[in-house]
Protein backbone atom coordinates (compact mmCIF):
# COMPACT_ATOMS: atom_id res chain seq x y z
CA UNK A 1 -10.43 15.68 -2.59
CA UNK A 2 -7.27 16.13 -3.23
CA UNK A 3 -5.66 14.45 -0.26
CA UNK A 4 -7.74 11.71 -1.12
CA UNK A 5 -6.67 10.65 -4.17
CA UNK A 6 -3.36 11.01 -2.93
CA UNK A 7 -3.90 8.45 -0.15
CA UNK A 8 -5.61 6.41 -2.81
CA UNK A 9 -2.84 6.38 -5.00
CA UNK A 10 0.29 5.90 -2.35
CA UNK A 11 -2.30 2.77 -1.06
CA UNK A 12 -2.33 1.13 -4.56
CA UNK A 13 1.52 1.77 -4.96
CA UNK A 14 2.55 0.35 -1.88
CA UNK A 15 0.30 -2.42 -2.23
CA UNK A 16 1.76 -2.95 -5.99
CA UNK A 17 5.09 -2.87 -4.26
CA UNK A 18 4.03 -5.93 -2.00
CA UNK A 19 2.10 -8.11 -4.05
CA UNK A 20 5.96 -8.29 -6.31
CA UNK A 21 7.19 -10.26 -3.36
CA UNK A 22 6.21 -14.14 -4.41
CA UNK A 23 8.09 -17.27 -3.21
CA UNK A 24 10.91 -17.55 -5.71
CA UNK A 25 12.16 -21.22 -4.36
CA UNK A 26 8.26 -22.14 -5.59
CA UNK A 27 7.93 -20.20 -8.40
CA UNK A 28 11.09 -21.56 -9.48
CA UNK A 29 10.16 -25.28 -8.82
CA UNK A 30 6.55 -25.14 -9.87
CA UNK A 31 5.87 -22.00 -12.06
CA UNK A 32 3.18 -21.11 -9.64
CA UNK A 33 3.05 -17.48 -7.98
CA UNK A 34 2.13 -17.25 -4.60
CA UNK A 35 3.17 -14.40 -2.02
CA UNK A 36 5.86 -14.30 0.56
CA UNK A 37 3.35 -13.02 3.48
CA UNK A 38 5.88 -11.56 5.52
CA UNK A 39 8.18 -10.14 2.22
CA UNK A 40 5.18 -8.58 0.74
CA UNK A 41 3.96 -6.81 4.39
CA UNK A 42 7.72 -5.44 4.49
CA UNK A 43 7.80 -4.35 1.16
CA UNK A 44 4.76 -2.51 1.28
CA UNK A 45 5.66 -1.22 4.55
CA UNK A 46 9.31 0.13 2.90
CA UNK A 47 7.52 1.89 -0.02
CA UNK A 48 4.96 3.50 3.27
CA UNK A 49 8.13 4.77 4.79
CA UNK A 50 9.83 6.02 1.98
CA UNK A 51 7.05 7.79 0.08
CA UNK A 52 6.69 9.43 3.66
CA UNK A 53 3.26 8.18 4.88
CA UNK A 54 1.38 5.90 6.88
CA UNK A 55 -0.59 3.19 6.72
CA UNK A 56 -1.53 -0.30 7.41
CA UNK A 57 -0.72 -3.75 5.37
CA UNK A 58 -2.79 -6.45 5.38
CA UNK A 59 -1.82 -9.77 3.41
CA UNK A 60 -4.35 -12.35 3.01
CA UNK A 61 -4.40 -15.17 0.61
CA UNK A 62 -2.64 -13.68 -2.67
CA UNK A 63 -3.38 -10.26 -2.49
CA UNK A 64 -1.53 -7.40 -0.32
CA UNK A 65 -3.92 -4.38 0.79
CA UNK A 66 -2.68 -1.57 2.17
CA UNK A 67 -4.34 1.72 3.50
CA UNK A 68 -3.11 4.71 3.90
CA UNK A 69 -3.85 7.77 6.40
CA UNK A 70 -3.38 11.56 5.69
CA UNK A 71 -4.34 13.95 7.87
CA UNK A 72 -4.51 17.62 5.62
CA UNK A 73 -4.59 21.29 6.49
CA UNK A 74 -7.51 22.71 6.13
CA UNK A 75 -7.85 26.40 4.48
CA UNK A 76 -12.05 27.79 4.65
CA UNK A 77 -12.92 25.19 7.27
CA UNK A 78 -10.32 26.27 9.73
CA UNK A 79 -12.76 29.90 9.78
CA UNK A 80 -15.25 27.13 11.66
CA UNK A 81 -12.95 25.76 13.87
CA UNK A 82 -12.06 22.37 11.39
CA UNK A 83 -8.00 23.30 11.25
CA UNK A 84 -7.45 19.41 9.34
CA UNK A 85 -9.41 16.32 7.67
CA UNK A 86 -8.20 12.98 8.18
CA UNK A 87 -8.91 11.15 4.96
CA UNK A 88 -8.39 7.60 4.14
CA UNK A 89 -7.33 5.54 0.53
CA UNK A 90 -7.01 1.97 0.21
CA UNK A 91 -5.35 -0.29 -2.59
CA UNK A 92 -5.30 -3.91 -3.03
CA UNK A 93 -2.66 -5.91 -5.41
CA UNK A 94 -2.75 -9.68 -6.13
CA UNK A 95 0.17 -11.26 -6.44
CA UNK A 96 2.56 -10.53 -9.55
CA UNK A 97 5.79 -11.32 -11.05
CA UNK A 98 8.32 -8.77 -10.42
CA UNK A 99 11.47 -7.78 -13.04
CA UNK A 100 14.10 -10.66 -11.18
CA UNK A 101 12.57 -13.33 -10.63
């Protein structure tokens, strides 16, 4: 359980991460905030990297969603044989205004 919310919660940071990565020249010109697609996936990616985990990034429309993988030791289950669980957490973030535009 607990490896789960963990992957749940790195998911929803790194997609947070992303979804700051709008189009300033249009934002600028038109007020309107709409994602850099290939900004956001590396953004997301960077916070993956650096929190230490892995995942995918998926960018569609104005939202980034990322999921993210963790494979964790097991402690009672490895007496039947089950020495890890691979658990899964996703996170989806629409598009948002970061601190510099």
């Amino acid at each position: 359980l607990s490896a789960k919310v963990q992957a749940i919660d790195d998911a929803q940071a790194a997609a947070r991460a992303g979804a700051q990565a709008i189009d300033i020249p249009l934002y600028r010109s038109t007020g309107q905030i709409t994602l850099d697609p290939t900004q956001a996936t590396a953004d997301a990616e960077q916070y993956l990297t650096e929190a230490g985990k892995t995942g995918t990034v998926q960018v569609a429309g104005e939202q980034v969603t990322v999921t993210v993988t963790i494979s964790q030791p097991t402690q009672l289950l490895s007496l039947a044989g089950i020495d890890h669980m691979t658990v899964t957490g996703s996170g989806t973030a629409p598009a948002e205004q970061g601190a510099n535009p």
